[in-house]
PDB file of N, CA and C in Angstrom:
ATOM      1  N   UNK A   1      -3.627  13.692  -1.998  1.00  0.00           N
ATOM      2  CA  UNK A   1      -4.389  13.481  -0.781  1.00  0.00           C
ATOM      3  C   UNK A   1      -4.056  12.100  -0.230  1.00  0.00           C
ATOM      4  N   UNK A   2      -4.109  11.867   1.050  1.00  0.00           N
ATOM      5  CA  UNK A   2      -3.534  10.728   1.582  1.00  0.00           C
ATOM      6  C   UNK A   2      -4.914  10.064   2.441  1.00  0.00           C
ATOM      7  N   UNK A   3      -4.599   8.884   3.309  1.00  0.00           N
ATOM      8  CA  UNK A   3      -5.988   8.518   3.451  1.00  0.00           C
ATOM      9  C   UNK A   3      -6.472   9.124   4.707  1.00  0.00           C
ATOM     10  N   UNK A   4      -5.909   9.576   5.320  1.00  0.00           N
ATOM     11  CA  UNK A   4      -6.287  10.529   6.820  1.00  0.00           C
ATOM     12  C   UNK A   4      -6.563  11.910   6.298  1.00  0.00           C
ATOM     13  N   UNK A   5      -6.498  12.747   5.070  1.00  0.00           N
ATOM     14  CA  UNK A   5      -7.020  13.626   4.567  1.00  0.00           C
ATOM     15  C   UNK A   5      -8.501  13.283   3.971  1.00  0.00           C
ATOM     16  N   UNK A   6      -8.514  11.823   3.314  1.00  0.00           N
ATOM     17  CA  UNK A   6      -9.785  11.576   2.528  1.00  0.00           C
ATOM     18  C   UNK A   6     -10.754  11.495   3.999  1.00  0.00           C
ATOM     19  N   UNK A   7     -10.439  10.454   4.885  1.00  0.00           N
ATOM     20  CA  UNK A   7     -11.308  10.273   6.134  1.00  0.00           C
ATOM     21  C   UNK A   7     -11.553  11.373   6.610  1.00  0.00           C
ATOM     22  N   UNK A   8     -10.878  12.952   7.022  1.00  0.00           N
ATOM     23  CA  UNK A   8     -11.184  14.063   7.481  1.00  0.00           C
ATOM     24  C   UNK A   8     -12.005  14.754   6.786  1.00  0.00           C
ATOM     25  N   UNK A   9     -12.174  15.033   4.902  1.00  0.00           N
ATOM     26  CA  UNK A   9     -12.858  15.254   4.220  1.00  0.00           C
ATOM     27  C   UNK A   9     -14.301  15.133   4.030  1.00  0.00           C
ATOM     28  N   UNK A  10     -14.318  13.565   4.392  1.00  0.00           N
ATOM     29  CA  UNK A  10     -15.380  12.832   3.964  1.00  0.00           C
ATOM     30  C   UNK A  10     -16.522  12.785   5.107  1.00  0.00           C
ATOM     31  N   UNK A  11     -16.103  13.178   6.777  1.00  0.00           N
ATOM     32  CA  UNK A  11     -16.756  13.138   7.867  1.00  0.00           C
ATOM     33  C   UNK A  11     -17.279  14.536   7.738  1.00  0.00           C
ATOM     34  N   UNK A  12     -16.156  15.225   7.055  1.00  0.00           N
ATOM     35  CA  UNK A  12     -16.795  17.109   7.566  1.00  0.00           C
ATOM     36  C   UNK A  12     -17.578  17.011   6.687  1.00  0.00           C
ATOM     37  N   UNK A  13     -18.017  16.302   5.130  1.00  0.00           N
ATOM     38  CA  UNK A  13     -18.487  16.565   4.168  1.00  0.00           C
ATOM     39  C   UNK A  13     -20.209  15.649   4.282  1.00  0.00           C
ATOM     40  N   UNK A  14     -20.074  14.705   5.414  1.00  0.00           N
ATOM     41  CA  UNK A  14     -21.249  13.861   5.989  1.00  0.00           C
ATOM     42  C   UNK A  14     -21.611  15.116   6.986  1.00  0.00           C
ATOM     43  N   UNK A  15     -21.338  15.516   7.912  1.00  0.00           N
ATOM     44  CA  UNK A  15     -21.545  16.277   9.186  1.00  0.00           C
ATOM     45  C   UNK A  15     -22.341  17.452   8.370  1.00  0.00           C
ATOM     46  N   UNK A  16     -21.843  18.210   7.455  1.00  0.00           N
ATOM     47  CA  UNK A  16     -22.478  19.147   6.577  1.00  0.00           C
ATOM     48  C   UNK A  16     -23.861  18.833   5.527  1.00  0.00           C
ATOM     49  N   UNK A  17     -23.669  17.771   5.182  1.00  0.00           N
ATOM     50  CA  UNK A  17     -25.134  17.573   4.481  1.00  0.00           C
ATOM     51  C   UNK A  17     -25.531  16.978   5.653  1.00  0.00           C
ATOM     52  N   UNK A  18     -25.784  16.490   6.900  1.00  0.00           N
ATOM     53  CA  UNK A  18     -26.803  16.078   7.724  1.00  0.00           C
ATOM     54  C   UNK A  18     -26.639  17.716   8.458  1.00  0.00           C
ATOM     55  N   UNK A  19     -26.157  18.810   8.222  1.00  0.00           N
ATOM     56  CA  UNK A  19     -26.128  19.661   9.543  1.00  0.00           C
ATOM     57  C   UNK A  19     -26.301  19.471  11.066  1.00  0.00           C
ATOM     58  N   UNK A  20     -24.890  18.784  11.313  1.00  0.00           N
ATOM     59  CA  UNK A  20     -24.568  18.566  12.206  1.00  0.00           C
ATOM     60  C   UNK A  20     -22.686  19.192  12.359  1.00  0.00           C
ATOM     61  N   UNK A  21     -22.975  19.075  13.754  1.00  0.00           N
ATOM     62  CA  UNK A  21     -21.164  19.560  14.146  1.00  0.00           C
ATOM     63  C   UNK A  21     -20.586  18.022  14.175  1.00  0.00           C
ATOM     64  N   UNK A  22     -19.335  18.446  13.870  1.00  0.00           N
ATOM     65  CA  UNK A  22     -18.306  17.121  14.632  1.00  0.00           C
ATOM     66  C   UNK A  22     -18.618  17.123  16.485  1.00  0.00           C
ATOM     67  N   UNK A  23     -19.113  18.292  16.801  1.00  0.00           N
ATOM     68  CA  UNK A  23     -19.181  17.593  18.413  1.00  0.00           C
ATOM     69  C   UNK A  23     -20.493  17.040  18.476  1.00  0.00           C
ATOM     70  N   UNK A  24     -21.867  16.889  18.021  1.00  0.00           N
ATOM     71  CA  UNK A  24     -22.626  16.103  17.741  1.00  0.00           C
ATOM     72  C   UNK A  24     -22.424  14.952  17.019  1.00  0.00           C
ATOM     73  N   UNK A  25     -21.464  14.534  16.350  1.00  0.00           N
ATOM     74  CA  UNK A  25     -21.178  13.416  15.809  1.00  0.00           C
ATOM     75  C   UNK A  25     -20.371  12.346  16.716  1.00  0.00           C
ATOM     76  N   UNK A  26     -19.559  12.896  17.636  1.00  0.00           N
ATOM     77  CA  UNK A  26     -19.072  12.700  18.494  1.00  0.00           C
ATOM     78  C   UNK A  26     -20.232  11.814  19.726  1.00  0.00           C
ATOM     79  N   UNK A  27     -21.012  12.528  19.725  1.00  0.00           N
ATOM     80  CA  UNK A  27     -22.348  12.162  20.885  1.00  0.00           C
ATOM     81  C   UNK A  27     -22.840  11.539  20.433  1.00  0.00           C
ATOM     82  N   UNK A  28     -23.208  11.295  19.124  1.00  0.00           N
ATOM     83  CA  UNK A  28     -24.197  10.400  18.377  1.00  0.00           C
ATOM     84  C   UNK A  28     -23.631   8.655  17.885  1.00  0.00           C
ATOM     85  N   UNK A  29     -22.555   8.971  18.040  1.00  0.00           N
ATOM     86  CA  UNK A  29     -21.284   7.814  17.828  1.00  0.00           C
ATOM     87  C   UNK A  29     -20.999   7.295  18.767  1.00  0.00           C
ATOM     88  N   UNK A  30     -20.590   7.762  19.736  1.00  0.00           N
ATOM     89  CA  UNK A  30     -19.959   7.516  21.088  1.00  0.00           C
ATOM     90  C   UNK A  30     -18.480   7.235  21.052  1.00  0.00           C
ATOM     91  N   UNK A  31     -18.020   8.169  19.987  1.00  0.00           N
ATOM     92  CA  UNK A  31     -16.229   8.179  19.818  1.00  0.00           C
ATOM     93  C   UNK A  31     -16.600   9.513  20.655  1.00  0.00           C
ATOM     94  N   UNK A  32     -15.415   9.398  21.507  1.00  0.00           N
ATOM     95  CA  UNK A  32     -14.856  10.789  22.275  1.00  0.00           C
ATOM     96  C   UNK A  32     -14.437  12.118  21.220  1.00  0.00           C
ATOM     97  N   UNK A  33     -14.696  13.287  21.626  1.00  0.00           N
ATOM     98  CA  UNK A  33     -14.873  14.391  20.503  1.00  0.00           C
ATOM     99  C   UNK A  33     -13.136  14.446  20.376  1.00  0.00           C
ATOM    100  N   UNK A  34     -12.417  14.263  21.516  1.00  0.00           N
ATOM    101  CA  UNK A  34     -10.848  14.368  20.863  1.00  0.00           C
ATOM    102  C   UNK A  34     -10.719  13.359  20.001  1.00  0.00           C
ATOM    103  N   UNK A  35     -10.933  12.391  19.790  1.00  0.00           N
ATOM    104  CA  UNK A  35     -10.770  11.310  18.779  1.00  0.00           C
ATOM    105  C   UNK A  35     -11.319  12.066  17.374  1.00  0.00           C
ATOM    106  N   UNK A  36     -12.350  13.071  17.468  1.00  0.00           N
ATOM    107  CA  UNK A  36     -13.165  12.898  16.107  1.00  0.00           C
ATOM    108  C   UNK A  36     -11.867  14.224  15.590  1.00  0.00           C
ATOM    109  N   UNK A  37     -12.417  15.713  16.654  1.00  0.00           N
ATOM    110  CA  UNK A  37     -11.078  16.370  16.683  1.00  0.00           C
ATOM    111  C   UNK A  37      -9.650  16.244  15.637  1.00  0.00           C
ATOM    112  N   UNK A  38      -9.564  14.998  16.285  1.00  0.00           N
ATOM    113  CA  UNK A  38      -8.022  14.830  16.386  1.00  0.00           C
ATOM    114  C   UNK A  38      -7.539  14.615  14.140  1.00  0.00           C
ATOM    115  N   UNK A  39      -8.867  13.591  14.134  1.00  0.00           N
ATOM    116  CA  UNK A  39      -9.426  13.013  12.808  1.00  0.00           C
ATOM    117  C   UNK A  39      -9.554  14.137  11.755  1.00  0.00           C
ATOM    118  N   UNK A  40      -9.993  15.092  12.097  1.00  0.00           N
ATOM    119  CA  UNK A  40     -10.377  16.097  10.914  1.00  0.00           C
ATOM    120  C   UNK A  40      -9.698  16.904  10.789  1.00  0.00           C
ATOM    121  N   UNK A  41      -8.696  17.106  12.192  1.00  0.00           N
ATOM    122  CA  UNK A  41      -7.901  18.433  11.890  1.00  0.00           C
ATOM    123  C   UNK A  41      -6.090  17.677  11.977  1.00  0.00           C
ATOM    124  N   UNK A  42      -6.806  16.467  11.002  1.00  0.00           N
ATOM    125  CA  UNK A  42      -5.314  15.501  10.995  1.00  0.00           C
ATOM    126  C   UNK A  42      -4.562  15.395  11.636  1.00  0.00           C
ATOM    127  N   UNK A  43      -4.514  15.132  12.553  1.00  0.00           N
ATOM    128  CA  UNK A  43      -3.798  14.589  13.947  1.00  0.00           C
ATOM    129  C   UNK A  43      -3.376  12.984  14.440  1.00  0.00           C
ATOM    130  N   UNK A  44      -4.344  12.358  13.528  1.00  0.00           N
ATOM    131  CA  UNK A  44      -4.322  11.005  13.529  1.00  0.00           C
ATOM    132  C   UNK A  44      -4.453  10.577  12.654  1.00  0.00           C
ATOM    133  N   UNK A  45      -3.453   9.796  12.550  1.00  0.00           N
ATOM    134  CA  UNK A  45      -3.084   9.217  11.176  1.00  0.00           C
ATOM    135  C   UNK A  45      -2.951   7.741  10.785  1.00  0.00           C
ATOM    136  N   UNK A  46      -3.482   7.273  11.606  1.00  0.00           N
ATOM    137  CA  UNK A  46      -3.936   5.627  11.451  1.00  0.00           C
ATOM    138  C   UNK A  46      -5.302   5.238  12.480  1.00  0.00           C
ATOM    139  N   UNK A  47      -6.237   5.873  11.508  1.00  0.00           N
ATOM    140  CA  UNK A  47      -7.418   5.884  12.356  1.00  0.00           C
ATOM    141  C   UNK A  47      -8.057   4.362  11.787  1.00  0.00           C
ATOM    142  N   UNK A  48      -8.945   4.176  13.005  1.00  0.00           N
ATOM    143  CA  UNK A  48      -9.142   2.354  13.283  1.00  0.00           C
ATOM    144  C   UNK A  48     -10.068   2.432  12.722  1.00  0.00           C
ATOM    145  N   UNK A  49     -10.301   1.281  11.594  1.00  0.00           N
ATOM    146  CA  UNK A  49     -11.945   1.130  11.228  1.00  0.00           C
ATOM    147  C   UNK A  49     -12.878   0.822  12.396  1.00  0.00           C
ATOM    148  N   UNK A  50     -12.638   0.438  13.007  1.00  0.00           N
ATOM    149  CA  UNK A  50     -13.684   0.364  14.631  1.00  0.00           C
ATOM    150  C   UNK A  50     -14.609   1.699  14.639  1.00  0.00           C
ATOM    151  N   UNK A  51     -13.541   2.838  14.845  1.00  0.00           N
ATOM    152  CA  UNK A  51     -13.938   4.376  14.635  1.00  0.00           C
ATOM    153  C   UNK A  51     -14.380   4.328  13.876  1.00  0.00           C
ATOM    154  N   UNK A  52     -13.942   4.101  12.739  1.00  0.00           N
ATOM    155  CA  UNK A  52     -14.834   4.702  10.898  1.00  0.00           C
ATOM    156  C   UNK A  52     -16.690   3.916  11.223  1.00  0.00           C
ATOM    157  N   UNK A  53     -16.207   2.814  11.723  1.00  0.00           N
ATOM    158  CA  UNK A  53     -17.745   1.923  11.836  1.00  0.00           C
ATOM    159  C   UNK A  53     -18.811   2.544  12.741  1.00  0.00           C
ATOM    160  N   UNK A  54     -18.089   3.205  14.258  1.00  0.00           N
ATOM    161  CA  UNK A  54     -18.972   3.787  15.066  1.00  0.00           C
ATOM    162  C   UNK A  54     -19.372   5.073  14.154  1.00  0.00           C
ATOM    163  N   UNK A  55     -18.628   5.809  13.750  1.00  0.00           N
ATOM    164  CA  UNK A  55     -18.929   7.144  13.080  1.00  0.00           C
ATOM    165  C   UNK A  55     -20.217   6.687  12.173  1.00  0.00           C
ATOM    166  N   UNK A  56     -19.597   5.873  11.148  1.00  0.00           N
ATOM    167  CA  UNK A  56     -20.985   5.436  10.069  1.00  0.00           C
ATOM    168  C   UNK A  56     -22.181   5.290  11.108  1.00  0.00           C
ATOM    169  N   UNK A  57     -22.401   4.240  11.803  1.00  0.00           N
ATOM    170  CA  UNK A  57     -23.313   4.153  12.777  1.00  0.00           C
ATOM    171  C   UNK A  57     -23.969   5.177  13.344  1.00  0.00           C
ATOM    172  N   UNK A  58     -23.512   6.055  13.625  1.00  0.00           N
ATOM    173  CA  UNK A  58     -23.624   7.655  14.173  1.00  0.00           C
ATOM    174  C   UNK A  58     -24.486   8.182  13.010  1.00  0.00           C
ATOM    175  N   UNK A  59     -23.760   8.266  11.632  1.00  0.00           N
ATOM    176  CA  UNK A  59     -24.180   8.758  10.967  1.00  0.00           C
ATOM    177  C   UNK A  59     -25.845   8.277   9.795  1.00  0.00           C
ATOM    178  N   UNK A  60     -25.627   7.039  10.654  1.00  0.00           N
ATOM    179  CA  UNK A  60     -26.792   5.938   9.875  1.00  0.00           C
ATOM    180  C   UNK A  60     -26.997   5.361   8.642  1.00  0.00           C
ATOM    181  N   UNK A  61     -24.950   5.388   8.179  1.00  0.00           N
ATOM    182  CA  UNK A  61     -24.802   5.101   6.794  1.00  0.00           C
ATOM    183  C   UNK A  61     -24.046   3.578   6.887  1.00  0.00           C
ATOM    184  N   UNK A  62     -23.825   2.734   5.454  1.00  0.00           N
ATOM    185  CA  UNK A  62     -22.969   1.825   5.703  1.00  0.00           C
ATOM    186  C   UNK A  62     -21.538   2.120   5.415  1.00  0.00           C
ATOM    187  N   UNK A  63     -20.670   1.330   6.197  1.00  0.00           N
ATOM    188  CA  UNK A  63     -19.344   1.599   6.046  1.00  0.00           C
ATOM    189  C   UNK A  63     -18.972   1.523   4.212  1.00  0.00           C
ATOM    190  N   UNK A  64     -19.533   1.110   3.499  1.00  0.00           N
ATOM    191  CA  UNK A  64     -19.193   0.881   2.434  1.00  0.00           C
ATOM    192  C   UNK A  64     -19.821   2.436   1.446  1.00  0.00           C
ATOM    193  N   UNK A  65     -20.966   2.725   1.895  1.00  0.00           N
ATOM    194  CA  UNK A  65     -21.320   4.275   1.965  1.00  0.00           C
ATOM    195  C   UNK A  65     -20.048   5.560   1.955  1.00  0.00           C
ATOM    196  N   UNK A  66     -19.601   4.921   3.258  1.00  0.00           N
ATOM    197  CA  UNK A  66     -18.985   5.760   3.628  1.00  0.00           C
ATOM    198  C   UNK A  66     -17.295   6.292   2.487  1.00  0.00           C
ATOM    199  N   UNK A  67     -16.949   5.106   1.980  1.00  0.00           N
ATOM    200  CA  UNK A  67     -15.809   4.694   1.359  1.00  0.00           C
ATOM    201  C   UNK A  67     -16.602   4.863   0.077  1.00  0.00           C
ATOM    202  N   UNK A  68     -17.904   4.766  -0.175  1.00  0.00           N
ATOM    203  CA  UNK A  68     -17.864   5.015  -1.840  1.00  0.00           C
ATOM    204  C   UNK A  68     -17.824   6.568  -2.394  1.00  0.00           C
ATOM    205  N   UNK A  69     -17.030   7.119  -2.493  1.00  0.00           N
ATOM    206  CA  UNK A  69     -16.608   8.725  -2.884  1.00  0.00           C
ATOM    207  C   UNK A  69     -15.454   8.588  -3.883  1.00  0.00           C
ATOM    208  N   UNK A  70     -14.845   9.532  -4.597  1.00  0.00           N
ATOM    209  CA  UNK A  70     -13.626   9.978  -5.252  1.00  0.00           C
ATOM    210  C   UNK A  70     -12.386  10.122  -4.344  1.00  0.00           C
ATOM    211  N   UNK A  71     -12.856  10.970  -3.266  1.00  0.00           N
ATOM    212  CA  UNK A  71     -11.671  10.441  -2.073  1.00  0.00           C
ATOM    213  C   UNK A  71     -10.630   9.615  -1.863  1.00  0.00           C
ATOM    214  N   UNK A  72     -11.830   8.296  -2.082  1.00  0.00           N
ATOM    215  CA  UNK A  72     -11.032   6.981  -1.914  1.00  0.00           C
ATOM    216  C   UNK A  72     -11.242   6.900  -3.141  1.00  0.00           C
ATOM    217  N   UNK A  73     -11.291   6.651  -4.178  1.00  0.00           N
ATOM    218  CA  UNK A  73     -10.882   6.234  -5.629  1.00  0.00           C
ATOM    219  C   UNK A  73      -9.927   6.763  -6.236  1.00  0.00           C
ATOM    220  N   UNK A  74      -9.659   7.751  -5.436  1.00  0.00           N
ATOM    221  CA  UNK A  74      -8.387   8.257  -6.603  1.00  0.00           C
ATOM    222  C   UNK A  74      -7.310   8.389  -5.584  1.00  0.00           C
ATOM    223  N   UNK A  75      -6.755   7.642  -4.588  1.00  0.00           N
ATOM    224  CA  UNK A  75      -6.123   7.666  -3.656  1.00  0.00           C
ATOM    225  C   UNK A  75      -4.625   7.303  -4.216  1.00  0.00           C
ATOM    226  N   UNK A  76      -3.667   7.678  -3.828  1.00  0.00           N
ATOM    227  CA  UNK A  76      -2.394   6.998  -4.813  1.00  0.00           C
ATOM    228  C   UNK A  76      -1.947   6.085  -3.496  1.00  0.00           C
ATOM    229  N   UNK A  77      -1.071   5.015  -3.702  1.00  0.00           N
ATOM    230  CA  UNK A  77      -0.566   4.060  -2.879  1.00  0.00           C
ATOM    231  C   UNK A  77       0.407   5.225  -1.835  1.00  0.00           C
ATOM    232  N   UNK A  78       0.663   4.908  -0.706  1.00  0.00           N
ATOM    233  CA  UNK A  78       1.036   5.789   0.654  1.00  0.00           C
ATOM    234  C   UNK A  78       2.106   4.433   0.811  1.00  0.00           C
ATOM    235  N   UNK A  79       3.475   4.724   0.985  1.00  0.00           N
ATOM    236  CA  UNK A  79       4.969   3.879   1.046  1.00  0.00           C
ATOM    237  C   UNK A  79       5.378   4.856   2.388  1.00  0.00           C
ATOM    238  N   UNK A  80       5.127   3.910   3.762  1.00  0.00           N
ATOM    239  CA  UNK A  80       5.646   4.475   4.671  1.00  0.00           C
ATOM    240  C   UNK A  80       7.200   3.853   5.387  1.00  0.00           C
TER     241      UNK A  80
END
């Protein structure tokens, strides 16, 4: 898994225990729904912590919340 898979994971996997859509997350954030879109169905692949921060915000968690999962812990180094 790479880190634009863990970030797509980890939003659908927030959006689902709050039961909410990604297009309500979108509204609640104030990232544009193609941005969130684009994010989950991996399309973007150097997504800005700016985004990750509005999303948390959206979601009413801390960014550090957001990053504490297996996702990101077991991530292997990405050599682009």
């Amino acid at each position: 898994m790479n880190i634009s898979q863990a970030v797509a994971f980890r939003i659908l996997e927030l959006c689902k225990e709050r039961g909410i859509t990604v297009n309500k997350l979108s509204t609640i954030s104030a990232v544009t729904q193609s941005t969130v879109n684009d994010i989950v169905n991996n399309k973007s692949k150097n997504i800005g912590i700016s985004t990750i921060k509005k999303l948390c915000d959206g979601l009413e968690i801390s960014i550090t919340d957001f990053f504490n999962t297996s996702y990101f812990k077991n991530l292997e180094q990405e050599i682009c």
